[in-house]
C-alpha atoms as a PDB file:
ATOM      1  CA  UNK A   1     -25.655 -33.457  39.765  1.00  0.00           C
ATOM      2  CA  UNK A   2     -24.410 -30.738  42.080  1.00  0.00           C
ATOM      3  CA  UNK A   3     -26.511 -28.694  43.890  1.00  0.00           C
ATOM      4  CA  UNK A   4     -26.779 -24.856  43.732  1.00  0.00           C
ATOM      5  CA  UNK A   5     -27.500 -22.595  46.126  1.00  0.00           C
ATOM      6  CA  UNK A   6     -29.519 -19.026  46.092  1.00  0.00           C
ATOM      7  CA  UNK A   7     -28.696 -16.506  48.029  1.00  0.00           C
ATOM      8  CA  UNK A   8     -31.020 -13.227  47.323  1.00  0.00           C
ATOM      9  CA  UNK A   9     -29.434  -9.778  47.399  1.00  0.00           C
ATOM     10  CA  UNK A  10     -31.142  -7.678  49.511  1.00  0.00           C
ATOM     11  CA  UNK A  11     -29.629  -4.793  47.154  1.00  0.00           C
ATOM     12  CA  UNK A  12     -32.941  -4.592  45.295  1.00  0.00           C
ATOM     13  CA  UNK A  13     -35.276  -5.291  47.707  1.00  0.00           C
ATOM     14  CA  UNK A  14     -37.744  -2.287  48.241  1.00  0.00           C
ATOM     15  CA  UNK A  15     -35.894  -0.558  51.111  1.00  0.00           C
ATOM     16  CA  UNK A  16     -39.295   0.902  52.643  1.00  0.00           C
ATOM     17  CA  UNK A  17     -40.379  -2.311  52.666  1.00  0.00           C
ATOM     18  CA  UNK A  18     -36.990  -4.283  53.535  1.00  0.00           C
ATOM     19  CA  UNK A  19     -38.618  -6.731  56.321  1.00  0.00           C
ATOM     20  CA  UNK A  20     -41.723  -7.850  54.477  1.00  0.00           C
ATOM     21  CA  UNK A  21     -39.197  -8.560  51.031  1.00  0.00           C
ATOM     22  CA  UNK A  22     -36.822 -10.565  53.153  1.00  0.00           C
ATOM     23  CA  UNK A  23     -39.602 -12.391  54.788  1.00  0.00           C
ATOM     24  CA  UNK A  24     -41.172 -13.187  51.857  1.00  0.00           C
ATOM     25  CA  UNK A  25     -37.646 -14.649  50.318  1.00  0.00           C
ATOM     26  CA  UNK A  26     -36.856 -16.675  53.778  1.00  0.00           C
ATOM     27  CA  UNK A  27     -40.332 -17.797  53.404  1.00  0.00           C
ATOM     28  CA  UNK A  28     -40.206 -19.041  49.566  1.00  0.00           C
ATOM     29  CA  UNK A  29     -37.420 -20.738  51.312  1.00  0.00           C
ATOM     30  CA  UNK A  30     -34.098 -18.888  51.323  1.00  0.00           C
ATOM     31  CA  UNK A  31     -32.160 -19.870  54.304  1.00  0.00           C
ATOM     32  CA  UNK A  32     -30.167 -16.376  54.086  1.00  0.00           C
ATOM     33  CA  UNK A  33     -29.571 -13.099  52.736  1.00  0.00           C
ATOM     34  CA  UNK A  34     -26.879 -11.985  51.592  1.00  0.00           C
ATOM     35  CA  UNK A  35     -25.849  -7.817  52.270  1.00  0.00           C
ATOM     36  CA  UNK A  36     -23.722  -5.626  50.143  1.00  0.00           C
ATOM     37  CA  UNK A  37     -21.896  -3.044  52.631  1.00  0.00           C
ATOM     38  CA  UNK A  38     -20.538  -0.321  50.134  1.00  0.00           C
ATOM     39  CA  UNK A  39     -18.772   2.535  52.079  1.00  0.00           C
ATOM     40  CA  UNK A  40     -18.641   5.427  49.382  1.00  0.00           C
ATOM     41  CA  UNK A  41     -14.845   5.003  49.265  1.00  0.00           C
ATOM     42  CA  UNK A  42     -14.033   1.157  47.636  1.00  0.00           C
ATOM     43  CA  UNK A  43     -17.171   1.734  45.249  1.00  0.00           C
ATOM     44  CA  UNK A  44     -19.538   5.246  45.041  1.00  0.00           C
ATOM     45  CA  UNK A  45     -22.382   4.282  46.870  1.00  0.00           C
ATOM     46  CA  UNK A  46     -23.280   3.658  50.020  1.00  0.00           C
ATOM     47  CA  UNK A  47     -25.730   0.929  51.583  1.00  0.00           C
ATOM     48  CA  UNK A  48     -25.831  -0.904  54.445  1.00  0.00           C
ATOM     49  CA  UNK A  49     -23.876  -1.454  58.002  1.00  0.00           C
ATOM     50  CA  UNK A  50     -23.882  -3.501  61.071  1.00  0.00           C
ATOM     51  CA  UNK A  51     -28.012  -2.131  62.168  1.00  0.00           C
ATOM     52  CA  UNK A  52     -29.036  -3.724  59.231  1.00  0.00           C
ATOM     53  CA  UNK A  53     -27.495  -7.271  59.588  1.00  0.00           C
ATOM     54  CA  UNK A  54     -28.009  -6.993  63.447  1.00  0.00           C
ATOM     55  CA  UNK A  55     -32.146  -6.349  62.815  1.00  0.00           C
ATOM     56  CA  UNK A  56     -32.339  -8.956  60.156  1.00  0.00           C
ATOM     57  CA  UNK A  57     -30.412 -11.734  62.315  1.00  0.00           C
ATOM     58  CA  UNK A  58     -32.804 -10.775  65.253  1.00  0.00           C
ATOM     59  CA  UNK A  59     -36.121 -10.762  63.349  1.00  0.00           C
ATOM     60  CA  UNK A  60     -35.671 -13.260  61.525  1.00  0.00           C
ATOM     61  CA  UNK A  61     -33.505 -15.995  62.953  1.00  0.00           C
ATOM     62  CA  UNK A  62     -30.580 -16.270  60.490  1.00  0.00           C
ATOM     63  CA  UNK A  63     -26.935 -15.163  60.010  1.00  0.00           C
ATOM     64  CA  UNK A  64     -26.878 -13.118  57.059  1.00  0.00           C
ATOM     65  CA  UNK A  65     -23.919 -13.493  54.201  1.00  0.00           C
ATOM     66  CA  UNK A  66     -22.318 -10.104  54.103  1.00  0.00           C
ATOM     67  CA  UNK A  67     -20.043  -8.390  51.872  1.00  0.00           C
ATOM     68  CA  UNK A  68     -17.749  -5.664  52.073  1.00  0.00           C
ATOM     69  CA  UNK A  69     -17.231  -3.617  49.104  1.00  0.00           C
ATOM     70  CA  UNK A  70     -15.090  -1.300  51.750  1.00  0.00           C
ATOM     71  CA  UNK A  71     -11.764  -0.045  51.977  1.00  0.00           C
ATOM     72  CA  UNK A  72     -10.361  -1.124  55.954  1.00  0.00           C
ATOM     73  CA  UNK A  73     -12.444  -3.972  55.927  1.00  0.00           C
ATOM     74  CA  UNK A  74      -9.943  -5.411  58.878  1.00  0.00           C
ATOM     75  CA  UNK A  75     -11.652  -2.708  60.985  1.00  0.00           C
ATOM     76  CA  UNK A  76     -15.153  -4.127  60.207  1.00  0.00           C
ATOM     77  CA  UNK A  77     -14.724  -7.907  61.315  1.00  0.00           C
ATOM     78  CA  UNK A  78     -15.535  -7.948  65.482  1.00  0.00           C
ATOM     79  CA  UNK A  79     -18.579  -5.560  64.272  1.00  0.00           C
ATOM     80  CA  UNK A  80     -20.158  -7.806  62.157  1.00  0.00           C
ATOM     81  CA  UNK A  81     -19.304 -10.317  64.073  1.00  0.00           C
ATOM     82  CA  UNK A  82     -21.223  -8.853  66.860  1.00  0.00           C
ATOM     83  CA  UNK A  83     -23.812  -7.963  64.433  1.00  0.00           C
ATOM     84  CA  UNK A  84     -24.745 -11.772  63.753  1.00  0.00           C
ATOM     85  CA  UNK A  85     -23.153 -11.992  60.538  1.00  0.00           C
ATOM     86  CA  UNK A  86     -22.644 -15.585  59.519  1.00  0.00           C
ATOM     87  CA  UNK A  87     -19.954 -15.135  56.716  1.00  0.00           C
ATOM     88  CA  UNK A  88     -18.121 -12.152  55.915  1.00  0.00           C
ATOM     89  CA  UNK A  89     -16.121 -11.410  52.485  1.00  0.00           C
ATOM     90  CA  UNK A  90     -14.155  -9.105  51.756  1.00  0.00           C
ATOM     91  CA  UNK A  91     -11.911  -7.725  48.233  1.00  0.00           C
ATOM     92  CA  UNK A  92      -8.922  -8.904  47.738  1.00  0.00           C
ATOM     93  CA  UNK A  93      -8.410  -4.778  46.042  1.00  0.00           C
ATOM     94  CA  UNK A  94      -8.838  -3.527  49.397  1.00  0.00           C
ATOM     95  CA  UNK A  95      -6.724  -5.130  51.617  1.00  0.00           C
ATOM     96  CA  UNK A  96      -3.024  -6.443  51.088  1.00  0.00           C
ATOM     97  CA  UNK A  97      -2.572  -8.788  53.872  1.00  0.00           C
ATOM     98  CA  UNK A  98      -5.715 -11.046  52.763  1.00  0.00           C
ATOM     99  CA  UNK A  99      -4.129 -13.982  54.591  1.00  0.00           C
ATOM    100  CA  UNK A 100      -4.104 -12.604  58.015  1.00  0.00           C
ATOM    101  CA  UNK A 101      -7.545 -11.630  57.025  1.00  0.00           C
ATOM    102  CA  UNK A 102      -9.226 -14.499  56.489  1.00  0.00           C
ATOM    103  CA  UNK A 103      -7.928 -16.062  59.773  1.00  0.00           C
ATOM    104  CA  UNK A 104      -9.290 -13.175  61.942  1.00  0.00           C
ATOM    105  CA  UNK A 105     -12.316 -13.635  60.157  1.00  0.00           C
ATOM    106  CA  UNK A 106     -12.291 -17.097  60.958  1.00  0.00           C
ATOM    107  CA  UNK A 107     -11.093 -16.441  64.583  1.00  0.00           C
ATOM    108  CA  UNK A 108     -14.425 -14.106  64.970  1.00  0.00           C
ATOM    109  CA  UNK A 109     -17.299 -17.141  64.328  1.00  0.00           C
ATOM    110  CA  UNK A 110     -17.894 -16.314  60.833  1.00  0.00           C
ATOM    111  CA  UNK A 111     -16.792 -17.956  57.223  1.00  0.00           C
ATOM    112  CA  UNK A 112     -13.766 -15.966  55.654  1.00  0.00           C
ATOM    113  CA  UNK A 113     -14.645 -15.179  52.217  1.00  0.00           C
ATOM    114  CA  UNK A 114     -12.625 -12.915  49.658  1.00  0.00           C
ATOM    115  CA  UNK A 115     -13.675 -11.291  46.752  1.00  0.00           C
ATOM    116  CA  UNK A 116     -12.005  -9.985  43.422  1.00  0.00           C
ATOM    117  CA  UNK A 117     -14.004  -7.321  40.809  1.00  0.00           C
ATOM    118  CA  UNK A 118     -13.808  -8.140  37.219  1.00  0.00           C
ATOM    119  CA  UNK A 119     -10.757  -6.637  36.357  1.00  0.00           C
ATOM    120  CA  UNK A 120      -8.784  -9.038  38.920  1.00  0.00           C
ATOM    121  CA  UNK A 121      -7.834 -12.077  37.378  1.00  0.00           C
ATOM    122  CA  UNK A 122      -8.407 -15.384  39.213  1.00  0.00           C
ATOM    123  CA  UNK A 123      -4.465 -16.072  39.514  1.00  0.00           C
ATOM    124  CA  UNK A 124      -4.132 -13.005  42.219  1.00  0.00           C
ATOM    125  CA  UNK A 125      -5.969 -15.468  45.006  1.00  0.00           C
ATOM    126  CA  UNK A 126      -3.665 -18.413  44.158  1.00  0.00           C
ATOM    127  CA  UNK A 127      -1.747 -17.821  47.488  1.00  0.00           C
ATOM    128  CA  UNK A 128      -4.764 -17.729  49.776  1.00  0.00           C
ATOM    129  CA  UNK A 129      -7.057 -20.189  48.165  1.00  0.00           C
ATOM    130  CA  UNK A 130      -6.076 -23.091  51.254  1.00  0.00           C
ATOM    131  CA  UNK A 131      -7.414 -19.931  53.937  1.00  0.00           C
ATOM    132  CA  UNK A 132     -10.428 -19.285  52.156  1.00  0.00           C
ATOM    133  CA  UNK A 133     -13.728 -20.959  52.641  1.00  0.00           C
ATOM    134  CA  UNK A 134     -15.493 -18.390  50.306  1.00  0.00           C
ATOM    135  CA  UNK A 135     -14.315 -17.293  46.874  1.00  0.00           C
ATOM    136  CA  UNK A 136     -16.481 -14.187  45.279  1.00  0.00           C
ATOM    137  CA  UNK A 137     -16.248 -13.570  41.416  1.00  0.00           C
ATOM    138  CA  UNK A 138     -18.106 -10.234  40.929  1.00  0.00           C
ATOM    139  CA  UNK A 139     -19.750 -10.749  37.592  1.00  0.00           C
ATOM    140  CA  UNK A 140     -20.168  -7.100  37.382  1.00  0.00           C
ATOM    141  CA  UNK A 141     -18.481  -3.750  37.868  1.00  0.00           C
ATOM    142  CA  UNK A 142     -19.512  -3.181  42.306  1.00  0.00           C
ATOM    143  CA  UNK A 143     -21.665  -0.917  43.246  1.00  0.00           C
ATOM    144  CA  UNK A 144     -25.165  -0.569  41.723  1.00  0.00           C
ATOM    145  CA  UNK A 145     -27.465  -3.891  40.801  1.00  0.00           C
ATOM    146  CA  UNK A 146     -29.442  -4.360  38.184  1.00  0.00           C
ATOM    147  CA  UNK A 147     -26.407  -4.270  35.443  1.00  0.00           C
ATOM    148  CA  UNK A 148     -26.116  -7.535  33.044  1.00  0.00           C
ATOM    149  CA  UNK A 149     -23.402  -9.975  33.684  1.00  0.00           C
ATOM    150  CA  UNK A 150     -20.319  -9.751  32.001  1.00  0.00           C
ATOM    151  CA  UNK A 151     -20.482 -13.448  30.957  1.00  0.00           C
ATOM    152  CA  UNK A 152     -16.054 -13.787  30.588  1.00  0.00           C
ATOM    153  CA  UNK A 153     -15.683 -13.467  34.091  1.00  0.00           C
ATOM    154  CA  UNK A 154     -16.993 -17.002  34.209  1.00  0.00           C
ATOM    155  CA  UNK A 155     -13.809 -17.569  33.026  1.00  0.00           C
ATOM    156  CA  UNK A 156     -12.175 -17.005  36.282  1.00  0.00           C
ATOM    157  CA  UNK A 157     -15.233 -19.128  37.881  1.00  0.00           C
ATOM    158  CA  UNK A 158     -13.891 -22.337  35.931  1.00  0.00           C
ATOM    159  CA  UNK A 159      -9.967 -21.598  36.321  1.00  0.00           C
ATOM    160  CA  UNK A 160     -11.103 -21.403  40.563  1.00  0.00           C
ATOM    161  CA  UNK A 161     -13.057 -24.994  40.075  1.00  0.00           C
ATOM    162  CA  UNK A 162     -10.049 -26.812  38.369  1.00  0.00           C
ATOM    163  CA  UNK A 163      -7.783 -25.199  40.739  1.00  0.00           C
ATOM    164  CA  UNK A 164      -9.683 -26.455  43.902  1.00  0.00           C
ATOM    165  CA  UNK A 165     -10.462 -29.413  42.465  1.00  0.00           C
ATOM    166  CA  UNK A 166      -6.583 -29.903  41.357  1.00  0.00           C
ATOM    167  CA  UNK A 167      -5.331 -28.634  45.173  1.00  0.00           C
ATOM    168  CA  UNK A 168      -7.867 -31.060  47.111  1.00  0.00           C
ATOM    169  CA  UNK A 169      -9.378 -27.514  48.464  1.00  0.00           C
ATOM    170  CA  UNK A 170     -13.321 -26.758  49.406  1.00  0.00           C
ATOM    171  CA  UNK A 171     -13.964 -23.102  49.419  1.00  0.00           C
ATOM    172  CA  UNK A 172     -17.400 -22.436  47.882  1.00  0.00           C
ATOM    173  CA  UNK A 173     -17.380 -20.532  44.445  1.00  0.00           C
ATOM    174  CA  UNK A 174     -19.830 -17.542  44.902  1.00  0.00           C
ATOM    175  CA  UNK A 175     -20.935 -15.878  41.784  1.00  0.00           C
ATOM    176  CA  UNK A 176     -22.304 -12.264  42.226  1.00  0.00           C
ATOM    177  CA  UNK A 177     -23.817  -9.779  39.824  1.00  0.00           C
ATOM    178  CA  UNK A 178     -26.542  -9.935  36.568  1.00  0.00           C
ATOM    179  CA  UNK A 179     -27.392 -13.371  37.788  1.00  0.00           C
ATOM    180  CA  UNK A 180     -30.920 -14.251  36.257  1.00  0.00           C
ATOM    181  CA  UNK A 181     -32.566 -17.676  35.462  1.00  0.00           C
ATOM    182  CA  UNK A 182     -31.383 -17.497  31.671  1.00  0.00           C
ATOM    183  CA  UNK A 183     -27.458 -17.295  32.751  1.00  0.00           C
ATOM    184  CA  UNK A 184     -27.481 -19.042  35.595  1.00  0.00           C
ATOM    185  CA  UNK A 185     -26.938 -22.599  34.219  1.00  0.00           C
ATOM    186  CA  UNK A 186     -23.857 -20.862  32.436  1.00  0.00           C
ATOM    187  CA  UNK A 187     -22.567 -19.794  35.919  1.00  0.00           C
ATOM    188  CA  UNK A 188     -22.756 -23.519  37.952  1.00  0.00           C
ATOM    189  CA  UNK A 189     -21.269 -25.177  34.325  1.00  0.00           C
ATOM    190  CA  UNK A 190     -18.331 -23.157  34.788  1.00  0.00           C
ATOM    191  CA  UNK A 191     -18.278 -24.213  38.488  1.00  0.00           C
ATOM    192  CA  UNK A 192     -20.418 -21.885  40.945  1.00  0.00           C
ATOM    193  CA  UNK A 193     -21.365 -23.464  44.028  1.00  0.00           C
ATOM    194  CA  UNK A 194     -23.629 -20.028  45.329  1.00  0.00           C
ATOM    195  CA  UNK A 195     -25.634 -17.930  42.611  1.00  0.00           C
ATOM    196  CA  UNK A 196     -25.791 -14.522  44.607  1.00  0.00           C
ATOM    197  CA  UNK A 197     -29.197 -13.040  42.560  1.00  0.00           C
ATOM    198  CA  UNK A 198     -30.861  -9.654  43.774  1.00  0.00           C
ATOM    199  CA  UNK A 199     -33.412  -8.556  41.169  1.00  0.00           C
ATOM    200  CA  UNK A 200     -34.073 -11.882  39.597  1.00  0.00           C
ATOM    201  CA  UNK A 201     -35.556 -13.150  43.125  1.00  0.00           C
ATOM    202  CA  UNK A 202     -36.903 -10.077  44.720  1.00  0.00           C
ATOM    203  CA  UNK A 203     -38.219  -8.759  41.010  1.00  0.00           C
ATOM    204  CA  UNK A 204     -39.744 -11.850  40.389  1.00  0.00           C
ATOM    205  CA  UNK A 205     -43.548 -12.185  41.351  1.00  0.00           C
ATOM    206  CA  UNK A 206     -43.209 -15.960  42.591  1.00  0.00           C
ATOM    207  CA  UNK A 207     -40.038 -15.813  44.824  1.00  0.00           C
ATOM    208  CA  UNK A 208     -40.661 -19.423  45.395  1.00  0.00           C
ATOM    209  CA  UNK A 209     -40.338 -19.999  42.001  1.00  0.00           C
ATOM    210  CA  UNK A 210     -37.285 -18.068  40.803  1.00  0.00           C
ATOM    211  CA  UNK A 211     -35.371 -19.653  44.030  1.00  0.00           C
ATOM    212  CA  UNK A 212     -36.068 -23.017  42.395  1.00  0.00           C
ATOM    213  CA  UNK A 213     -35.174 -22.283  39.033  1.00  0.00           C
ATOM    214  CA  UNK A 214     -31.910 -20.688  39.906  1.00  0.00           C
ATOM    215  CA  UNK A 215     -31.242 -24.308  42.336  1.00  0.00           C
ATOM    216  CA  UNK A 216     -32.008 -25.992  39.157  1.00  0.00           C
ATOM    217  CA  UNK A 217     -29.399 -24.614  36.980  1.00  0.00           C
ATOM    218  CA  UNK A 218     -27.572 -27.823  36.999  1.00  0.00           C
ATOM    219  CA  UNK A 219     -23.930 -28.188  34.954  1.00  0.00           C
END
């Protein structure tokens, strides 16, 4: 059996209470966060920037996993870098020249990850798969948590494991969006490497436990 990693959301933590949340979650035993940057622009809202990875990578000792739900998100990569982001993803919607991309990414210290929203079918990333070392399937529309998972995007999630498997490849398969302990096994059967859960970790009473029941959602 595989195993799955957890990697809470910090989209529903409490924001007035943002560093005792995360330090409860790195103490139940995350080893990261990961960060949704929305700008306004690629999705309606907007959350966080670079002062928010930079004071959670200095207080508490890790390199958060960020995304950018952003439209430039070439312009966003030495920031974050310099911010003490650890991987940084971006959409494949956004940004045409993904494979040039991913190498400045790389280039910068951080793992290149690229991300397509539900309406993107798997097939678009076929060029860049061998430059990725992150693939995100959003499992819901961006830009508010919270929403249920639209469970035939898993689809994609299985047609990206065959494909790796089939090209000799290793990017990690992220899953992102309405991830909770009941559909997470359906998630790492179709393939998911990283179940990206915000409300099903920081809503959950025992953090400790709902990080070890979404590891345990074995294929």
């Amino acid at each position: 059996m595989k195993s799955i990693r957890a990697l809470p959301s910090i989209l529903a933590a409490d924001v007035l209470n943002m560093e005792r949340d995360i330090g409860e979650v790195i103490g139940a035993g995350a080893d990261s966060v990961h960060i949704d940057v929305m700008d306004g622009r690629f999705v309606p809202p907007v959350s966080f920037g670079e002062s928010t990875v930079r004071a959670i990578s200095r207080r508490f000792g890790i390199r958060p996993d960020v995304h950018l739900m952003t439209v430039d998100p070439d312009r966003k990569v030495a920031s974050f870098a310099d911010a003490g982001a650890g991987a940084l993803t971006f959409h494949a919607e956004a940004f045409v020249h993904a494979h040039r991309l991913l190498g400045e990414i790389r280039s910068a210290g951080m793992s290149a990850g690229v991300s397509i929203v539900p309406s993107t079918p798997a097939e678009f990333l076929l060029p860049v798969l061998p430059s990725a070392d992150i693939v995100l399937v959003m499992t819901v529309d961006p830009g508010w948590g919270g929403q249920d998972m639209l469970p035939w995007c898993l689809d994609k999630v299985g047609w990206l494991s065959r494909k790796r498997q089939e090209l000799g490849l290793s990017f990690r398969i992220y899953v992102d969006g309405g991830i909770t302990a009941e559909n997470a096994p359906l998630a790492a059967k179709a393939g998911a490497d990283v179940l990206v859960a915000g409300s099903a970790v920081f809503g959950a009473a025992d953090k400790k436990a709902a990080l070890e029941s979404l590891r345990e959602s074995f294929p």
